[in-house]
N, C-alpha and C. Protein backbone atom coordinates (compact mmCIF):
# COMPACT_ATOMS: atom_id res chain seq x y z
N UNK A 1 52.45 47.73 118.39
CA UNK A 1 51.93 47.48 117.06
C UNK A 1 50.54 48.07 116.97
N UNK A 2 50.28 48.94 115.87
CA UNK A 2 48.85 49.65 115.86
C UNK A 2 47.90 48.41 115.42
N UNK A 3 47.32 48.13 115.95
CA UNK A 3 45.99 47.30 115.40
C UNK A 3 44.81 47.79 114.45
N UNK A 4 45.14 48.57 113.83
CA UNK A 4 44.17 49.62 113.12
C UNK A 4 43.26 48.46 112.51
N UNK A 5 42.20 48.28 112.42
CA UNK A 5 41.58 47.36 111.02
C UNK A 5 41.27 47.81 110.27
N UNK A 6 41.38 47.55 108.83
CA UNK A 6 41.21 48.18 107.39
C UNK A 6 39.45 47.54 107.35
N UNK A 7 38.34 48.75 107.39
CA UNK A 7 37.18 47.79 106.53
C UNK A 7 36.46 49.28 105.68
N UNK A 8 35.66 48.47 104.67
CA UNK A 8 34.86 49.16 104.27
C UNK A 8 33.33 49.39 104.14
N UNK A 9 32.60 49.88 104.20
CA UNK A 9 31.21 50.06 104.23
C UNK A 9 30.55 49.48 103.10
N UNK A 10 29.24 49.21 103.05
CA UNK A 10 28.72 48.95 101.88
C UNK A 10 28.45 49.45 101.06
N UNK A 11 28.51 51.03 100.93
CA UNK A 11 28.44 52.09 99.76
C UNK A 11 30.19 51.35 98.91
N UNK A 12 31.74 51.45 99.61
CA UNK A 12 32.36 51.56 99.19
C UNK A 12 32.39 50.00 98.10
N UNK A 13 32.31 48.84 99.08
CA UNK A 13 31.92 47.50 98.45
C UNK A 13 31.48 47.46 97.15
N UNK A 14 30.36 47.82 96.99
CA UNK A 14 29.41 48.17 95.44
C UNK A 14 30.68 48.92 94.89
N UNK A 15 30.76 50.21 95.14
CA UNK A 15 31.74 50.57 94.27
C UNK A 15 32.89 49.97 93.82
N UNK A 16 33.35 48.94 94.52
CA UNK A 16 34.75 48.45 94.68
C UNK A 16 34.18 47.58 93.48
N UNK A 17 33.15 47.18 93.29
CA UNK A 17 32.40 45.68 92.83
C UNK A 17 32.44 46.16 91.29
N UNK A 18 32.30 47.44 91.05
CA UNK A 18 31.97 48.07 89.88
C UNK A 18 33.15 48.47 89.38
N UNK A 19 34.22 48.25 90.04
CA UNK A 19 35.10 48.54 89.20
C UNK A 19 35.73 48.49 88.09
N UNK A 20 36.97 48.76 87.12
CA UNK A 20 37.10 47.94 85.73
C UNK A 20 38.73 47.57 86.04
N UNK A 21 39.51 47.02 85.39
CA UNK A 21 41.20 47.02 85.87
C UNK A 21 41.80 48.01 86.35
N UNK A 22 41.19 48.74 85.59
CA UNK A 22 42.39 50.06 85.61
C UNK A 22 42.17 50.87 87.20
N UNK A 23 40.62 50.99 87.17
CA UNK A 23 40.38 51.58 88.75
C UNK A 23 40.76 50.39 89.54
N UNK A 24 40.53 49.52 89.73
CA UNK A 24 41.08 48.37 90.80
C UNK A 24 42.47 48.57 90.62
N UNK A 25 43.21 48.60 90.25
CA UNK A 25 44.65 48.87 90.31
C UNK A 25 44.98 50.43 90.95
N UNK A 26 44.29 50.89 90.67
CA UNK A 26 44.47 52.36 91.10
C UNK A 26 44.43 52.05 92.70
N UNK A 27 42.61 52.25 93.06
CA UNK A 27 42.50 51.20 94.37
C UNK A 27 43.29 50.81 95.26
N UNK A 28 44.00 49.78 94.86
CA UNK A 28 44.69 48.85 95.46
C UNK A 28 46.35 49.13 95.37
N UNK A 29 46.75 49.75 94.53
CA UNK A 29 48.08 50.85 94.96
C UNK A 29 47.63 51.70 96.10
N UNK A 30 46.57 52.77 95.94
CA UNK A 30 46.74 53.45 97.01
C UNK A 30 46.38 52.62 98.65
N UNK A 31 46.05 51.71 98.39
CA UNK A 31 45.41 51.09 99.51
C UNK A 31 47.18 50.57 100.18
N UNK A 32 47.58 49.97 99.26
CA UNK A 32 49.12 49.51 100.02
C UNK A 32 50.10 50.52 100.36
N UNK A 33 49.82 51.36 99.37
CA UNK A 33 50.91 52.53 99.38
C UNK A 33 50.69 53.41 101.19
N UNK A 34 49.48 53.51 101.30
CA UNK A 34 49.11 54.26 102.76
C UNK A 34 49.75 53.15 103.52
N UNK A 35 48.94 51.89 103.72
CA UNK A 35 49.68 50.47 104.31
C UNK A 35 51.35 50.05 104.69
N UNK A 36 51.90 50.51 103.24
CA UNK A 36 53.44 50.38 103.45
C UNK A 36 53.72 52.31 104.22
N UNK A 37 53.00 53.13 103.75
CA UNK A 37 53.72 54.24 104.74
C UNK A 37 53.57 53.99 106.18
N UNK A 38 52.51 53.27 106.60
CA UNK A 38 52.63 53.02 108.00
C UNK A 38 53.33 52.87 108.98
N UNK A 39 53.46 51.30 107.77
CA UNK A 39 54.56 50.33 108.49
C UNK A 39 56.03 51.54 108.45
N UNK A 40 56.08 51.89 107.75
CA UNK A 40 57.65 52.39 107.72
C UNK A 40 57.76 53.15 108.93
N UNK A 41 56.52 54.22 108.89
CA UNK A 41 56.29 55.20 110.06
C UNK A 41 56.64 54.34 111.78
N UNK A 42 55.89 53.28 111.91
CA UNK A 42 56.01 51.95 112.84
C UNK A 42 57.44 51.33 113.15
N UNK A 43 58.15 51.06 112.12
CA UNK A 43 59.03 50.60 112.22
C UNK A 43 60.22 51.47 112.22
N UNK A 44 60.29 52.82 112.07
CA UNK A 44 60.98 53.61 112.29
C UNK A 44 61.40 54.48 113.70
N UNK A 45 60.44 53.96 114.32
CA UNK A 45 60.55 54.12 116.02
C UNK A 45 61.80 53.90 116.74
N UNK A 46 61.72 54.33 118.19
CA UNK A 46 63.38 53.83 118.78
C UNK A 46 63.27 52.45 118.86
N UNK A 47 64.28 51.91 118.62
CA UNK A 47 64.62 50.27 118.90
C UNK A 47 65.51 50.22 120.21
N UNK A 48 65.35 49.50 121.23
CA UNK A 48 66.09 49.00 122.11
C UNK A 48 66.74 47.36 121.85
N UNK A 49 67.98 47.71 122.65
CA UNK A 49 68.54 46.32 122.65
C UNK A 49 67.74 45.40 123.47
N UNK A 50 67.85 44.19 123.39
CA UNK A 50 66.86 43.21 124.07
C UNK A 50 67.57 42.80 125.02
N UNK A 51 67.04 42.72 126.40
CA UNK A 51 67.68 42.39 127.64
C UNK A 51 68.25 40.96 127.53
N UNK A 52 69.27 40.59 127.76
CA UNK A 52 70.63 39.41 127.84
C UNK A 52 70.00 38.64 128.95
N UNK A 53 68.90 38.60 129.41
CA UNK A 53 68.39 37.62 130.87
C UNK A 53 68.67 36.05 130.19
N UNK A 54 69.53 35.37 131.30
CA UNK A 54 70.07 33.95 130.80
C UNK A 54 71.20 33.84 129.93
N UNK A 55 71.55 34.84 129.20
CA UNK A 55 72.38 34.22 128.13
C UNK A 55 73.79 33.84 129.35
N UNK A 56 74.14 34.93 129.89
CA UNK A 56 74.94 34.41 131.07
C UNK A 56 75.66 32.99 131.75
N UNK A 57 74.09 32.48 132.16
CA UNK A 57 73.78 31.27 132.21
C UNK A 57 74.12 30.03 131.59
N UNK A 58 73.46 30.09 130.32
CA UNK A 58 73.93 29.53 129.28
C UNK A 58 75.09 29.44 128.82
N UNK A 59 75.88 30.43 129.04
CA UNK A 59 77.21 30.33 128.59
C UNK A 59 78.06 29.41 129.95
N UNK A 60 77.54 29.87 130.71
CA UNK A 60 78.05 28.89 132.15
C UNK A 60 78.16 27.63 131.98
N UNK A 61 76.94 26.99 131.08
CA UNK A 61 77.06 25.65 130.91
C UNK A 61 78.00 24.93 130.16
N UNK A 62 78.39 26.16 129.23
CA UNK A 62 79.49 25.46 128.21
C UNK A 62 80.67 24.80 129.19
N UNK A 63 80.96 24.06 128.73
CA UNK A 63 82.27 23.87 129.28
C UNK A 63 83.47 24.45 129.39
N UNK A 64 83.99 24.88 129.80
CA UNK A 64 85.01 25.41 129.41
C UNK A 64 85.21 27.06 129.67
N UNK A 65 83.77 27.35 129.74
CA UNK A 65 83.73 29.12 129.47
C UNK A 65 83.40 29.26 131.52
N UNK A 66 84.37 30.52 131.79
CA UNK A 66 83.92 30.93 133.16
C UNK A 66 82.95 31.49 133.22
N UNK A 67 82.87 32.47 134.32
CA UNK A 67 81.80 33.54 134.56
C UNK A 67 82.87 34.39 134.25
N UNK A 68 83.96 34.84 134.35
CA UNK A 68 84.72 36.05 133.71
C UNK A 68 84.33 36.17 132.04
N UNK A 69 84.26 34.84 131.57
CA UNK A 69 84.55 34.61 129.81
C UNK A 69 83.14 34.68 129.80
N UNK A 70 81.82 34.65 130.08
CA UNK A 70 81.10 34.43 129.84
C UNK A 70 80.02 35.63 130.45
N UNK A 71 80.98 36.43 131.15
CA UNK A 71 80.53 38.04 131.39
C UNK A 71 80.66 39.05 130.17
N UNK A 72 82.36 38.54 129.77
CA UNK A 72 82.74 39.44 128.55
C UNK A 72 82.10 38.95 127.52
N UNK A 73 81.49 37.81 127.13
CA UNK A 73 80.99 37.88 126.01
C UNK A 73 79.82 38.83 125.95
N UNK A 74 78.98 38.43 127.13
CA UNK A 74 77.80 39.35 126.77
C UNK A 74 77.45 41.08 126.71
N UNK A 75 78.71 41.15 127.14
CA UNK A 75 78.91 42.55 126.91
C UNK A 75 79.07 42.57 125.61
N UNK A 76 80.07 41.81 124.93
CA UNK A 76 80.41 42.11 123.45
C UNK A 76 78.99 42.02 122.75
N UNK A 77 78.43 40.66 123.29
CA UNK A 77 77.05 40.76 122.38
C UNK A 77 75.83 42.22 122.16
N UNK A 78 75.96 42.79 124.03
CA UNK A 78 75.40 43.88 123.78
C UNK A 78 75.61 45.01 122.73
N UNK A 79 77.46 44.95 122.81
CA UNK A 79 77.33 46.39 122.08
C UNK A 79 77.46 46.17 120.88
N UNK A 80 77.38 44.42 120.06
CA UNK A 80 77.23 44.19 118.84
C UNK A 80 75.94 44.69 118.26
N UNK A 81 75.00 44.59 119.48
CA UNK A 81 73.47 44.81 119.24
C UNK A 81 73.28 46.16 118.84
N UNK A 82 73.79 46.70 119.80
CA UNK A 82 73.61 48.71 120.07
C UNK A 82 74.87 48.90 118.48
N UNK A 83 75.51 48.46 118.54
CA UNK A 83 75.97 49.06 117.14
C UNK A 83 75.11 48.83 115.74
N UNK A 84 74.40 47.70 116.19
CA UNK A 84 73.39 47.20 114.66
C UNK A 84 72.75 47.82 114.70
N UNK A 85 71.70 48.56 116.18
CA UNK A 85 70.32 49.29 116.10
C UNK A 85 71.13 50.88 115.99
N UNK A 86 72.11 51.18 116.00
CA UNK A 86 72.39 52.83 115.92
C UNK A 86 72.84 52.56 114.20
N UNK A 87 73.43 51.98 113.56
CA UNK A 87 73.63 51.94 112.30
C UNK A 87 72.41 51.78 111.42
N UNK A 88 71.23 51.15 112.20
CA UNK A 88 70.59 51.25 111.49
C UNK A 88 70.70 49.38 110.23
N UNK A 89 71.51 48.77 110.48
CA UNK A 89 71.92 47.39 109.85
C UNK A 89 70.97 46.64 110.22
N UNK A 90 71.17 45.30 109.26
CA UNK A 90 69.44 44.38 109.45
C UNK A 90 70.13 43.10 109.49
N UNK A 91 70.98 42.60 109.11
CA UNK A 91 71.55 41.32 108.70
C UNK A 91 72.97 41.02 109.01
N UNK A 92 73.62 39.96 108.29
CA UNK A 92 74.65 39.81 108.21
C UNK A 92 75.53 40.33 107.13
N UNK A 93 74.73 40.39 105.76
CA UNK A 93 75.07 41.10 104.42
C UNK A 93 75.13 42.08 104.29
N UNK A 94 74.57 43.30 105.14
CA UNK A 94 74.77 44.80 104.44
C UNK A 94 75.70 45.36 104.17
């Protein structure tokens, strides 16, 4: 995550101070508009699947589920994952 901090100087302040609606709106579009290109830029990076450490485990405890049944699930879970991050999908709804 870039930590960039947004500040401004005290020349820009005054100016900001002097503004009327119409420039403050101006302003403050471009201020988000750079802001949201960021993020997109950021969040458009490679995604990896998240390592399965424990789920294994956990499934061990169920009752009922082996270590055979509870191997294959997490495989399924993996490549449920790797199919969401290569599609590009966010939810349950898309």
């Amino acid at each position: 995550m870039n930590s960039r901090v947004f500040s401004i100087n005290r020349k820009k302040y005054l100016d900001i101070k002097k503004y009327d609606h119409g420039q403050m709106k101006e302003y403050l579009t471009e201020v988000f508009s750079s802001g949201y290109e960021e993020g997109v830029k950021a969040a458009s990076g490679e995604r990896e699947v998240p390592e399965l450490i424990g789920l294994e485990d956990e499934l061990l405890s169920i009752r009922g589920i082996g270590s055979a049944k509870a191997r294959s699930i997490c495989e399924k879970v993996k490549e449920f994952l790797e199919r969401k991050i290569k599609t590009g999908e966010k939810g349950v709804n898309d």
